[in-house]
Protein backbone atom coordinates (compact mmCIF):
# COMPACT_ATOMS: atom_id res chain seq x y z
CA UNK A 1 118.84 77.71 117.18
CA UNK A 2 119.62 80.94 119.23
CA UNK A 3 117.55 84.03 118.85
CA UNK A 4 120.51 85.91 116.09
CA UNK A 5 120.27 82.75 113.91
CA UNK A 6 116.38 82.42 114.25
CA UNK A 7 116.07 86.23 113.63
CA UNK A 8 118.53 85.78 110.56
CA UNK A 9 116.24 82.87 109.14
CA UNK A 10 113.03 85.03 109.77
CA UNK A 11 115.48 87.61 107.53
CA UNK A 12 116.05 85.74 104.62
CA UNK A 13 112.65 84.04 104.39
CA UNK A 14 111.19 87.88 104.03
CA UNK A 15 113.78 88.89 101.56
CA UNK A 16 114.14 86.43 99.20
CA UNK A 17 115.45 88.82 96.65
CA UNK A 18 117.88 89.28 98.56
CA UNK A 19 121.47 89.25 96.33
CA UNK A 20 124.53 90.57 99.37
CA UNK A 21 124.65 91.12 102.80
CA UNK A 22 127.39 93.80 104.12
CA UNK A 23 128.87 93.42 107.37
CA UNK A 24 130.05 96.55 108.49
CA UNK A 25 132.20 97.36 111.46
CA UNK A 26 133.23 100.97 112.46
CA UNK A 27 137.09 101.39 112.38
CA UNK A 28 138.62 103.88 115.36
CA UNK A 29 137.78 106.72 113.09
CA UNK A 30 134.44 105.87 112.51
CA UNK A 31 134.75 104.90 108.89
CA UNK A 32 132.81 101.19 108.49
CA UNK A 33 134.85 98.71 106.85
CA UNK A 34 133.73 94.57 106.35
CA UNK A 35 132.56 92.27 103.75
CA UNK A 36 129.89 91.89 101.38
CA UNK A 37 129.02 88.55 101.61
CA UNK A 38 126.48 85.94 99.69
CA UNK A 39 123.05 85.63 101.92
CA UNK A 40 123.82 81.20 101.75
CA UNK A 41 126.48 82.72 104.24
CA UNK A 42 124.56 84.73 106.86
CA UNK A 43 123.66 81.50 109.20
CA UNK A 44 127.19 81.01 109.18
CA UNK A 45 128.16 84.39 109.86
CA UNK A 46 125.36 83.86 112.98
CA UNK A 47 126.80 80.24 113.70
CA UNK A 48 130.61 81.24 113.28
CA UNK A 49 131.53 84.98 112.94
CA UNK A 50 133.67 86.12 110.36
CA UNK A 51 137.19 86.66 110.26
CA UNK A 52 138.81 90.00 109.81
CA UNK A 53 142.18 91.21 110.68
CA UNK A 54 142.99 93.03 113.64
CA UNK A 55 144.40 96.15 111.67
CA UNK A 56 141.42 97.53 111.01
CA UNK A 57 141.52 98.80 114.01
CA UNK A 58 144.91 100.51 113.75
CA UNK A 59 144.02 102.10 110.36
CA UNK A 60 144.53 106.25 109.53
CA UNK A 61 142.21 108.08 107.80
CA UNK A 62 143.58 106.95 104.76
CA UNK A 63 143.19 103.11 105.50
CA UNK A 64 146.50 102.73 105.59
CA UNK A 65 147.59 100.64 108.42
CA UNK A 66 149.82 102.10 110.77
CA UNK A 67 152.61 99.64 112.12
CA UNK A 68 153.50 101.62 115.10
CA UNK A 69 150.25 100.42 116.33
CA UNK A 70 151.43 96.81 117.08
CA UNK A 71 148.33 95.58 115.36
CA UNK A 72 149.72 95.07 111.87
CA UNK A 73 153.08 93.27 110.48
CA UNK A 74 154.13 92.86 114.50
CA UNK A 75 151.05 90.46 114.64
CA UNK A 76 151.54 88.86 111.06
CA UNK A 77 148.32 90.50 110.37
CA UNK A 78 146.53 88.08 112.28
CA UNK A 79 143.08 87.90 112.25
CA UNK A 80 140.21 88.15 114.94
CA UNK A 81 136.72 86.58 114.83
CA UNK A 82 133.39 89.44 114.26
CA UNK A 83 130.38 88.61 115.54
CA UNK A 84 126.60 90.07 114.91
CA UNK A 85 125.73 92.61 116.49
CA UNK A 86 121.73 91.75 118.11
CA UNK A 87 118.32 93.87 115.66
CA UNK A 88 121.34 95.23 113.10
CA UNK A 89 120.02 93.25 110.40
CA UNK A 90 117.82 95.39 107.89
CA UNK A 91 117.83 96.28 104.20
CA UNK A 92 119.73 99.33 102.14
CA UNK A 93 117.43 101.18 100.96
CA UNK A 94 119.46 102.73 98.52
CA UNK A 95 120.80 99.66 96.63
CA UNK A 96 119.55 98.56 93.46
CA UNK A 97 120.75 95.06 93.92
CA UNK A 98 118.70 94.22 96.90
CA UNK A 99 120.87 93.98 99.93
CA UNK A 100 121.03 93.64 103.56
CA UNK A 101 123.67 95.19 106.46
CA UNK A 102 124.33 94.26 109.56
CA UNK A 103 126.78 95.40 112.26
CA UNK A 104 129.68 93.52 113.80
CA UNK A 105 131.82 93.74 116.61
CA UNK A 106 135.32 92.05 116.83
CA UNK A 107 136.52 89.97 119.68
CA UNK A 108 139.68 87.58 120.14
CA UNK A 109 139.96 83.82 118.40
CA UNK A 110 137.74 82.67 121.95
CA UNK A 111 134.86 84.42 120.75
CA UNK A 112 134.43 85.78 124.42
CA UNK A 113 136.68 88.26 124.72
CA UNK A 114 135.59 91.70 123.30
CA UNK A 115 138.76 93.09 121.25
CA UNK A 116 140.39 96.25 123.22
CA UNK A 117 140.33 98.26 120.27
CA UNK A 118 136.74 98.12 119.08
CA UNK A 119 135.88 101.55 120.13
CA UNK A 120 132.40 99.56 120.45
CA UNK A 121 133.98 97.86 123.17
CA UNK A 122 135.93 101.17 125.21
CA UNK A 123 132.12 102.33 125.51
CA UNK A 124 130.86 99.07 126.70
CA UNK A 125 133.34 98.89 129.20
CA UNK A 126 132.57 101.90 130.75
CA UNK A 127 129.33 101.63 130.45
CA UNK A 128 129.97 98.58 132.65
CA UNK A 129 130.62 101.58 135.53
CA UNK A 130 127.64 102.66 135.51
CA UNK A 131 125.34 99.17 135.32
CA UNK A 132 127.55 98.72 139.38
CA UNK A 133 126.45 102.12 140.92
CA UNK A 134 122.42 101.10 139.06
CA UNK A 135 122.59 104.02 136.46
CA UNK A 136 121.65 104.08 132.55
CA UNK A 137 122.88 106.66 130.58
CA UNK A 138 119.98 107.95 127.68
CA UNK A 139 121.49 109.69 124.91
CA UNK A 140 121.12 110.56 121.25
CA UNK A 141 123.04 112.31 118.65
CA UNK A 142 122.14 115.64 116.96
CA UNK A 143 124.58 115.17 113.44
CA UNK A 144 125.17 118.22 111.14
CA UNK A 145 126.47 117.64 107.52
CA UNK A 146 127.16 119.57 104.32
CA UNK A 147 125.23 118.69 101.14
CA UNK A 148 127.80 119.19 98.29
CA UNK A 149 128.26 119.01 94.55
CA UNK A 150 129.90 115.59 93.12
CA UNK A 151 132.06 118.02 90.82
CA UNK A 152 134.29 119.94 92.82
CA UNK A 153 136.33 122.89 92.02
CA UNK A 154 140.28 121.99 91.92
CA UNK A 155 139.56 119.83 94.97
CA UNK A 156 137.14 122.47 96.89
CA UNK A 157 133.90 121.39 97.49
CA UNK A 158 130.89 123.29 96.21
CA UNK A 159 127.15 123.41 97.35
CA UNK A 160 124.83 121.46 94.72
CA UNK A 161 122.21 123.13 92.73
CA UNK A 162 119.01 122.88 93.96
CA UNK A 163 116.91 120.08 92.18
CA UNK A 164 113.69 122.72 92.79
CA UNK A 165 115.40 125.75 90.97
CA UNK A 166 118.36 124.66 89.43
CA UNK A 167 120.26 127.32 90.94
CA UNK A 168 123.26 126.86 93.40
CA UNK A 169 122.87 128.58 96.92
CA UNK A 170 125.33 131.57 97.79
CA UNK A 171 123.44 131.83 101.18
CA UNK A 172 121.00 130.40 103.63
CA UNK A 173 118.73 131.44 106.45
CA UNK A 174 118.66 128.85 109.83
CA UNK A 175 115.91 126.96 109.73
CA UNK A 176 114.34 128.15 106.55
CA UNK A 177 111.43 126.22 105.46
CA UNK A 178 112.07 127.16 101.93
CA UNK A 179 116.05 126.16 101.92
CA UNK A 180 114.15 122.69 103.48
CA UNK A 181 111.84 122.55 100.57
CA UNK A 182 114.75 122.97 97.77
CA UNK A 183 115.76 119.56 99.04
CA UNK A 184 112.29 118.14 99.94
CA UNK A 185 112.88 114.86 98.14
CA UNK A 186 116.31 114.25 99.21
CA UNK A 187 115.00 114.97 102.88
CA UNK A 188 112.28 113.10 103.30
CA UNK A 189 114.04 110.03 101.34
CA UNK A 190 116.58 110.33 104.23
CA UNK A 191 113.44 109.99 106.91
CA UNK A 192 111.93 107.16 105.05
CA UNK A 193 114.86 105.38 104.48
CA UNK A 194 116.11 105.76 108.46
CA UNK A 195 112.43 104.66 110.00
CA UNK A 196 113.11 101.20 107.01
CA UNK A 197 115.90 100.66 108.73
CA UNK A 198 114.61 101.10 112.30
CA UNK A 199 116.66 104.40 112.59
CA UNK A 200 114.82 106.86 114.59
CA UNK A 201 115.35 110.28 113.05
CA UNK A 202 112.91 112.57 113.52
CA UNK A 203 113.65 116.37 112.14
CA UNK A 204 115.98 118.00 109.51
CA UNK A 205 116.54 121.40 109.63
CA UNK A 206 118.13 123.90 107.74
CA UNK A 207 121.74 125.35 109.31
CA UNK A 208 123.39 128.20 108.97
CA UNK A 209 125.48 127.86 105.51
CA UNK A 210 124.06 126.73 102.20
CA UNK A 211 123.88 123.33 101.80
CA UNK A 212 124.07 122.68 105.89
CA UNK A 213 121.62 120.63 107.76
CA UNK A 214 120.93 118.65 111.26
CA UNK A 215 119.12 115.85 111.86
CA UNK A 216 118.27 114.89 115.21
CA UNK A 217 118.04 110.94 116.78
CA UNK A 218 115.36 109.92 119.69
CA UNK A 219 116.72 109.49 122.68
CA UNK A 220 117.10 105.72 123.73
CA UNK A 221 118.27 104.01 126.78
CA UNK A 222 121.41 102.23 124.83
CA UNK A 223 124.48 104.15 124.41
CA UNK A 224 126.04 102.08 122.54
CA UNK A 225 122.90 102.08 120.63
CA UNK A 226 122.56 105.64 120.04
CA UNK A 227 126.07 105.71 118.40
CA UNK A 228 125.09 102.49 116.08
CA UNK A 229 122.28 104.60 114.97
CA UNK A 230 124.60 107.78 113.91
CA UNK A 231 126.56 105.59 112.11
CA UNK A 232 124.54 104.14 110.15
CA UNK A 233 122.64 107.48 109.55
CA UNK A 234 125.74 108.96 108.03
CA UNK A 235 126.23 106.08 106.08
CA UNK A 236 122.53 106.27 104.80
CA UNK A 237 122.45 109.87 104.45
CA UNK A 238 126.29 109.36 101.93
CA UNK A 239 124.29 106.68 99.88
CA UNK A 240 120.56 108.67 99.58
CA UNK A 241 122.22 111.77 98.27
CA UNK A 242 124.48 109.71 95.56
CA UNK A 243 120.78 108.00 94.91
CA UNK A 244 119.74 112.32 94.30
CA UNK A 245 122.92 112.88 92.26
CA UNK A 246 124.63 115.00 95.05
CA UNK A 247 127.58 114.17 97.69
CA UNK A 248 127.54 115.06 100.76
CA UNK A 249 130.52 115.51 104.12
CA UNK A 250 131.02 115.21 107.58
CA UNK A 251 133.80 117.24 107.31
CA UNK A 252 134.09 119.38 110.43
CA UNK A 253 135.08 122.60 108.35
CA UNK A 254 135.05 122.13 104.59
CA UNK A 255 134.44 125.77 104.08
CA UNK A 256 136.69 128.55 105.84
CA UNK A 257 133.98 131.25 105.31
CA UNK A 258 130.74 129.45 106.68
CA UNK A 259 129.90 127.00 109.62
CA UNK A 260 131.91 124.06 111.14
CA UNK A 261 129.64 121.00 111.36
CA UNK A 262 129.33 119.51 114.92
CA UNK A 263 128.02 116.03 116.57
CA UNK A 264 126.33 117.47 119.68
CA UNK A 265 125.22 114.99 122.39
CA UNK A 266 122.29 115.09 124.43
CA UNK A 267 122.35 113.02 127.70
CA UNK A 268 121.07 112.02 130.73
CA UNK A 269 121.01 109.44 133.82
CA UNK A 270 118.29 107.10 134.79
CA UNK A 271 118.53 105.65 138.08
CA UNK A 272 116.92 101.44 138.79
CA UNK A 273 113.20 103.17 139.22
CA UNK A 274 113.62 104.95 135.53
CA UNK A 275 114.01 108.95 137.17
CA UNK A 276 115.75 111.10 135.65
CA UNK A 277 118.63 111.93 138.03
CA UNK A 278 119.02 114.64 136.33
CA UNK A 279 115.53 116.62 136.63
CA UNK A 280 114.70 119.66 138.50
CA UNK A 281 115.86 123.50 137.98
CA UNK A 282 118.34 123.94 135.48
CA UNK A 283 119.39 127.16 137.20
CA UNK A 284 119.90 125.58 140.50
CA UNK A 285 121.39 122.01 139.48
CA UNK A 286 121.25 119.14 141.51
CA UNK A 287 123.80 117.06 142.95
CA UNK A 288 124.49 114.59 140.46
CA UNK A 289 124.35 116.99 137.72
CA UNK A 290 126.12 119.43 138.87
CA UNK A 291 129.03 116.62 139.72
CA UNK A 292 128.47 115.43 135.83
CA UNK A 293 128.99 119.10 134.62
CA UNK A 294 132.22 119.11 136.81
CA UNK A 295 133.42 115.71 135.87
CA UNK A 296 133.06 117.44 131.85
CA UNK A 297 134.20 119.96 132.40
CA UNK A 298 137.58 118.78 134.52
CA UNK A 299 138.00 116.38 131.52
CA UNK A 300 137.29 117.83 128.27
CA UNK A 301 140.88 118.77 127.32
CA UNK A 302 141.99 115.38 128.09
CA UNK A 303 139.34 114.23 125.64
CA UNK A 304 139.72 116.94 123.16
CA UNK A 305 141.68 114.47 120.62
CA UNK A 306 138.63 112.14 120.92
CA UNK A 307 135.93 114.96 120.15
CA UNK A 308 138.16 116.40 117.33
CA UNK A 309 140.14 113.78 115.76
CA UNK A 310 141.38 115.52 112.95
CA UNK A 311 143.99 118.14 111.94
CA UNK A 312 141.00 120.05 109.95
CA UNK A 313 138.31 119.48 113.50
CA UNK A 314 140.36 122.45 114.98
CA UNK A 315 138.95 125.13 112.42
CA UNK A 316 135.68 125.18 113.66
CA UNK A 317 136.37 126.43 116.37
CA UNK A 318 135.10 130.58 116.41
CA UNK A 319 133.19 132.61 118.16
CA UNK A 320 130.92 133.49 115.81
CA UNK A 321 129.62 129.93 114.57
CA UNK A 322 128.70 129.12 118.66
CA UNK A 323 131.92 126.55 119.33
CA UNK A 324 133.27 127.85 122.45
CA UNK A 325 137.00 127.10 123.47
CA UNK A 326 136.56 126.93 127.18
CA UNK A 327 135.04 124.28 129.71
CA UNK A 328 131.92 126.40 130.11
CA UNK A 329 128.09 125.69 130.98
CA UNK A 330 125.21 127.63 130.62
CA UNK A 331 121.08 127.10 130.51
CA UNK A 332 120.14 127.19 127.20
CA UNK A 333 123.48 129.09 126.28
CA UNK A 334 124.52 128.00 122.79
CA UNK A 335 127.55 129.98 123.47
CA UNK A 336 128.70 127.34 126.26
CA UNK A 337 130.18 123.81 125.74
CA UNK A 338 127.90 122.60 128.27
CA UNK A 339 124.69 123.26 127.67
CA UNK A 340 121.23 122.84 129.80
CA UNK A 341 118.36 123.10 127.35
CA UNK A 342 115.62 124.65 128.71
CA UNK A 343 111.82 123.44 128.78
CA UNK A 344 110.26 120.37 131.53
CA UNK A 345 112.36 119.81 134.33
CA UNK A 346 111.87 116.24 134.16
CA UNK A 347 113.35 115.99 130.96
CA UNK A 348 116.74 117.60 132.07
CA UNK A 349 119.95 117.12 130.35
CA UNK A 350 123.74 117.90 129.17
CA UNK A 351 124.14 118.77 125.44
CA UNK A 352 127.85 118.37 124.46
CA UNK A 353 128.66 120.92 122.04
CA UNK A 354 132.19 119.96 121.45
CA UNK A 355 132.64 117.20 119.43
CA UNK A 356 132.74 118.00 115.48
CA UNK A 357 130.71 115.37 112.71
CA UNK A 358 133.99 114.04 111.89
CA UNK A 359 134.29 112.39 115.18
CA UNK A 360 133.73 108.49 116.04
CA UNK A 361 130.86 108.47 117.88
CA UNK A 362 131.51 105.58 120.20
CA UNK A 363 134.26 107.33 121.17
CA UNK A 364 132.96 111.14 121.51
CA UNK A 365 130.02 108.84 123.80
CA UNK A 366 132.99 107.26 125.65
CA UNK A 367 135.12 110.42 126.96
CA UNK A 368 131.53 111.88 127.84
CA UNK A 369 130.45 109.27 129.96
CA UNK A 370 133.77 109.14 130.99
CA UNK A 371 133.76 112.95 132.18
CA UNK A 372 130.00 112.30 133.38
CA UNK A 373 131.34 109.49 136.17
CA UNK A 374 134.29 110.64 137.17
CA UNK A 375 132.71 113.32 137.96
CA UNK A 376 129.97 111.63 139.93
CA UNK A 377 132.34 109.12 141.37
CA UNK A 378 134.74 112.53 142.66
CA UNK A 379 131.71 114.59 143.49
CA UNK A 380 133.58 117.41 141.32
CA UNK A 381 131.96 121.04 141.53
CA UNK A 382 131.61 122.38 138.06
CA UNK A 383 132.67 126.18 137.22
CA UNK A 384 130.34 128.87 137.96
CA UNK A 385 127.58 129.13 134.91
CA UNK A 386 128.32 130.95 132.62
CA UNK A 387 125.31 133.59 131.30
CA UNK A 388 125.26 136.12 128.37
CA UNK A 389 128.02 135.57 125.69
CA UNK A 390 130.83 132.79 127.42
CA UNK A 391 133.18 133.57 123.85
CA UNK A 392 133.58 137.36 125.44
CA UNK A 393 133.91 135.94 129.27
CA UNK A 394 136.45 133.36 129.15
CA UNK A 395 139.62 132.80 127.61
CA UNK A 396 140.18 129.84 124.83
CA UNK A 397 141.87 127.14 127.42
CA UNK A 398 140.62 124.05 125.01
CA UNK A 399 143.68 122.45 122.72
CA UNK A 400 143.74 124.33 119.70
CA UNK A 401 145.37 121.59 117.58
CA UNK A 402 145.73 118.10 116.89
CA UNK A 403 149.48 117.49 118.40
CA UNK A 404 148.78 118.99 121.57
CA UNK A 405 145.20 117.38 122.08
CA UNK A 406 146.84 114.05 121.73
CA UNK A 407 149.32 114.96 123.75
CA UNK A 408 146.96 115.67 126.63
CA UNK A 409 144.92 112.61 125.42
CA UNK A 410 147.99 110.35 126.03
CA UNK A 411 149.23 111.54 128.97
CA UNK A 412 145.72 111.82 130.73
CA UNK A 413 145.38 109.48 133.55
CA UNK A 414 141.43 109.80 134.11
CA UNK A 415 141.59 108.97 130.29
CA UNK A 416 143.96 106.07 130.92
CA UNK A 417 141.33 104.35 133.78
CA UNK A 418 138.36 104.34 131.58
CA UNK A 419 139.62 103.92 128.06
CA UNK A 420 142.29 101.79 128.51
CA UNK A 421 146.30 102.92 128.25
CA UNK A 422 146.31 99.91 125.01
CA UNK A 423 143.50 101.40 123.36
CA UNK A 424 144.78 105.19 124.35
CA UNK A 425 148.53 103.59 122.61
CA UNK A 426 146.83 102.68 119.47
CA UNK A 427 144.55 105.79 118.83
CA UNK A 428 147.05 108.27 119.29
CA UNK A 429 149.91 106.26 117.22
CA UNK A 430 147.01 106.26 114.27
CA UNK A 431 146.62 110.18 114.81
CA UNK A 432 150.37 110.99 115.11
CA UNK A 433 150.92 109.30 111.87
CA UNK A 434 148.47 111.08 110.19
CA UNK A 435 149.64 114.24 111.55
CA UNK A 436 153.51 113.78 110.70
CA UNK A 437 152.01 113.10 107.31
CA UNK A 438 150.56 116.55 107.06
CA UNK A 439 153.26 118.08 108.28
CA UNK A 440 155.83 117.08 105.92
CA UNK A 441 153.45 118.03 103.13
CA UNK A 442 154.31 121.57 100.91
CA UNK A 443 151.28 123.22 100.28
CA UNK A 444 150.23 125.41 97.77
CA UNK A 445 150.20 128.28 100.05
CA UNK A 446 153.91 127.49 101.10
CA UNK A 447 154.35 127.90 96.94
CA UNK A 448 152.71 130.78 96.96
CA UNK A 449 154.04 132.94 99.88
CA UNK A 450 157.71 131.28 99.14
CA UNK A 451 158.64 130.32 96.49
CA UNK A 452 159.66 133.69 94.47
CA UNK A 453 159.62 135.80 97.35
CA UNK A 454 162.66 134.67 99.92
């Protein structure tokens, strides 16, 4: 017996209430799809893998499959073979049947070869890059999110009332203590339930809108790690607040008067001796991260589709919520894209500012590593730092929309080496569907300004 199946046996000998197991696996927007499955079936799962079809992987937001893809009818809607993925195997908290999850990861009928469009698998691949020139990326995920009302008003979300007053929040003050304890038992059921399932979030704090939080993830030495953990945080963080009679979103803007919510990534190089490559003086940055901040910068629009996936990502950007429009950097400059936060010089790092919540985070950590060794590999010189206010220095030059980021997405060669031009095919097909969608769709505005008036 191999160390999943012995690890799976050691599962279902401590939980033998156990009642379903879900297999999840994240689809290329980041939504997890699978099967809930019987636990007399998890050895096999182990032993076997499961089947699922290919198209989950060329699925829009909608989950409707799109054919242009190639991975649908064109295939007979063939399946591919999911196997574990190694320590995903805990309890959900939330459930009142008691059930287990556990991540997959999809590879072709040989069971060796990882599929091309797992986003999983883009990241491992390039991660494969850096294991030849002896570097580890370390990252983790800061995730912001709206807590909302399950009623909505004509199909506009509202914040909830708090279960401490009753009373609804009209406004909020950044990193309030008291806005934290209005939702103290939602909050801390959100901690206990992410250490349960080995998830290692360690601080909420009140943003900038009512309703808004952040929670923060340790850094670990597993990028592809660090984006199984933000997944399943949103996923636990969904389910906890249905268990407190709220909803909540990932949305990147759901309100047009208040703050966008972002997915900012903190990371970092270790070389074979564990250093930081990155340490020293943040003002005065050393060669290989001043080559990362270059490669970022040089590749951000190229990326932008993959850090804002969605027609609504674009309307957070705005000067006055700290999402800045250029390739900037700064040290400790929440105004820049790039930022270098401050504090012990051995602990140096990027924070990516860009990406929005409603981004896939294997593939937001894919174009950033990406941009990090190109940049490395090209010995690119960043842009000069940027200090004071970088919204009043420097010109919006980022895509400002979802046709023209994927335009620059698909026609991006530096894209093309490290994700893959069948992977690049298939993600922007899914997008462009999505988008013709929305653009053949009359709005009520359009009713409004139109439809008396010309």
């Amino acid at each position: 017996m191999d160390a999943g199946s012995a690890s799976a046996k050691s599962f279902l000998q401590a939980h033998p209430e156990l009642q379903f197991v879900d297999l999840l696996i994240p689809d290329i927007n980041g939504i997890v799809r699978g099967k809930r499955v019987s636990p007399s079936s998890l050895l096999k799962v182990f032993d076997r893998g499961i089947a699922l079809p290919a198209s989950i992987f060329a699925m829009n937001i909608q989950g409707t499959t799109v054919e242009e893809t190639g991975l649908g009818l064109d295939i007979g809607e063939a399946d591919r073979i999911c196997l574990p993925v190694a320590d995903t195997l805990t309890m959900e908290p939330w459930q009142r049947r008691p059930t287990g999850q556990m991540l997959l990861t999809m590879y072709e009928l040989d069971r060796t070869t990882p599929f091309f469009a797992d986003p999983r698998v883009v990241l491992q691949r390039i991660l494969e890059r850096f294991s030849t020139l002896g570097l580890t990326p370390v990252a983790a995920f800061e995730l912001e999110f709206y807590l909302i009302d399950q009623e909505n008003i004509s199909g506009r979300p509202q914040p909830p009332k708090s279960p401490l007053s009753g009373k609804r929040p009209a406004g909020v003050q950044a990193y309030s203590i008291d806005d934290l304890d209005e939702y103290a038992e939602f909050l801390a059921a959100v901690l206990d339930a992410a250490a349960e399932q080995a998830i290692p979030a360690d601080a909420l704090v009140a943003e900038s809108a009512p309703g808004q939080f952040e929670v923060n993830l340790h850094y670990v030495k597993d990028a592809v790690q660090a984006c199984d953990h933000a997944t399943l945080l949103k996923r636990l963080i969904k389910n906890m607040a249905y268990d407190h009679e709220m909803d909540t979103t990932f949305m990147a803007k759901p309100y047009h008067n208040q703050s966008g919510s972002g997915m900012h990534l903190h990371v970092s190089l270790l070389d074979e001796t564990g250093k930081n490559l990155f340490a020293g003086d943040a003002d005065a940055p050393n060669d290989y991260l001043r080559w990362a901040l270059g490669g970022l910068a040089a590749t951000m629009n190229d990326a932008m589709a993959l850090f804002c996936p969605n027609i609504n990502s674009y309307r957070r950007f705005s000067p006055e919520y700290y999402v800045c429009s250029a390739p900037t950097w700064g040290v400790d400059n929440r105004t820049a894209a790039l930022r270098l936060p401050g504090g012990d010089p051995e602990a140096l790092r990027v924070e990516h500012r860009v990406a929005g919540a409603d981004a896939n985070p294997y593939l937001v950590m894919a174009a950033v590593l990406a941009g990090i060794h190109y940049g490395i590999s090209n010995r690119i010189e960043p842009p000069p730092m940027t200090v004071g206010n970088a919204h009043e220095q420097h010109e919006a030059s980022l895509f400002n929309n979802l046709r023209d980021a994927l335009r620059g997405l698909g026609q991006s060669p530096v894209m093309e080496d490290y994700l893959s031009r069948a992977f690049l095919d298939v993600f922007v097909a899914c997008k462009e569907h999505e988008l013709t969608e929305f653009e053949m769709t009359i709005s009520d505005l359009e009713y409004l300004w139109y439809l008396h008036t010309v």
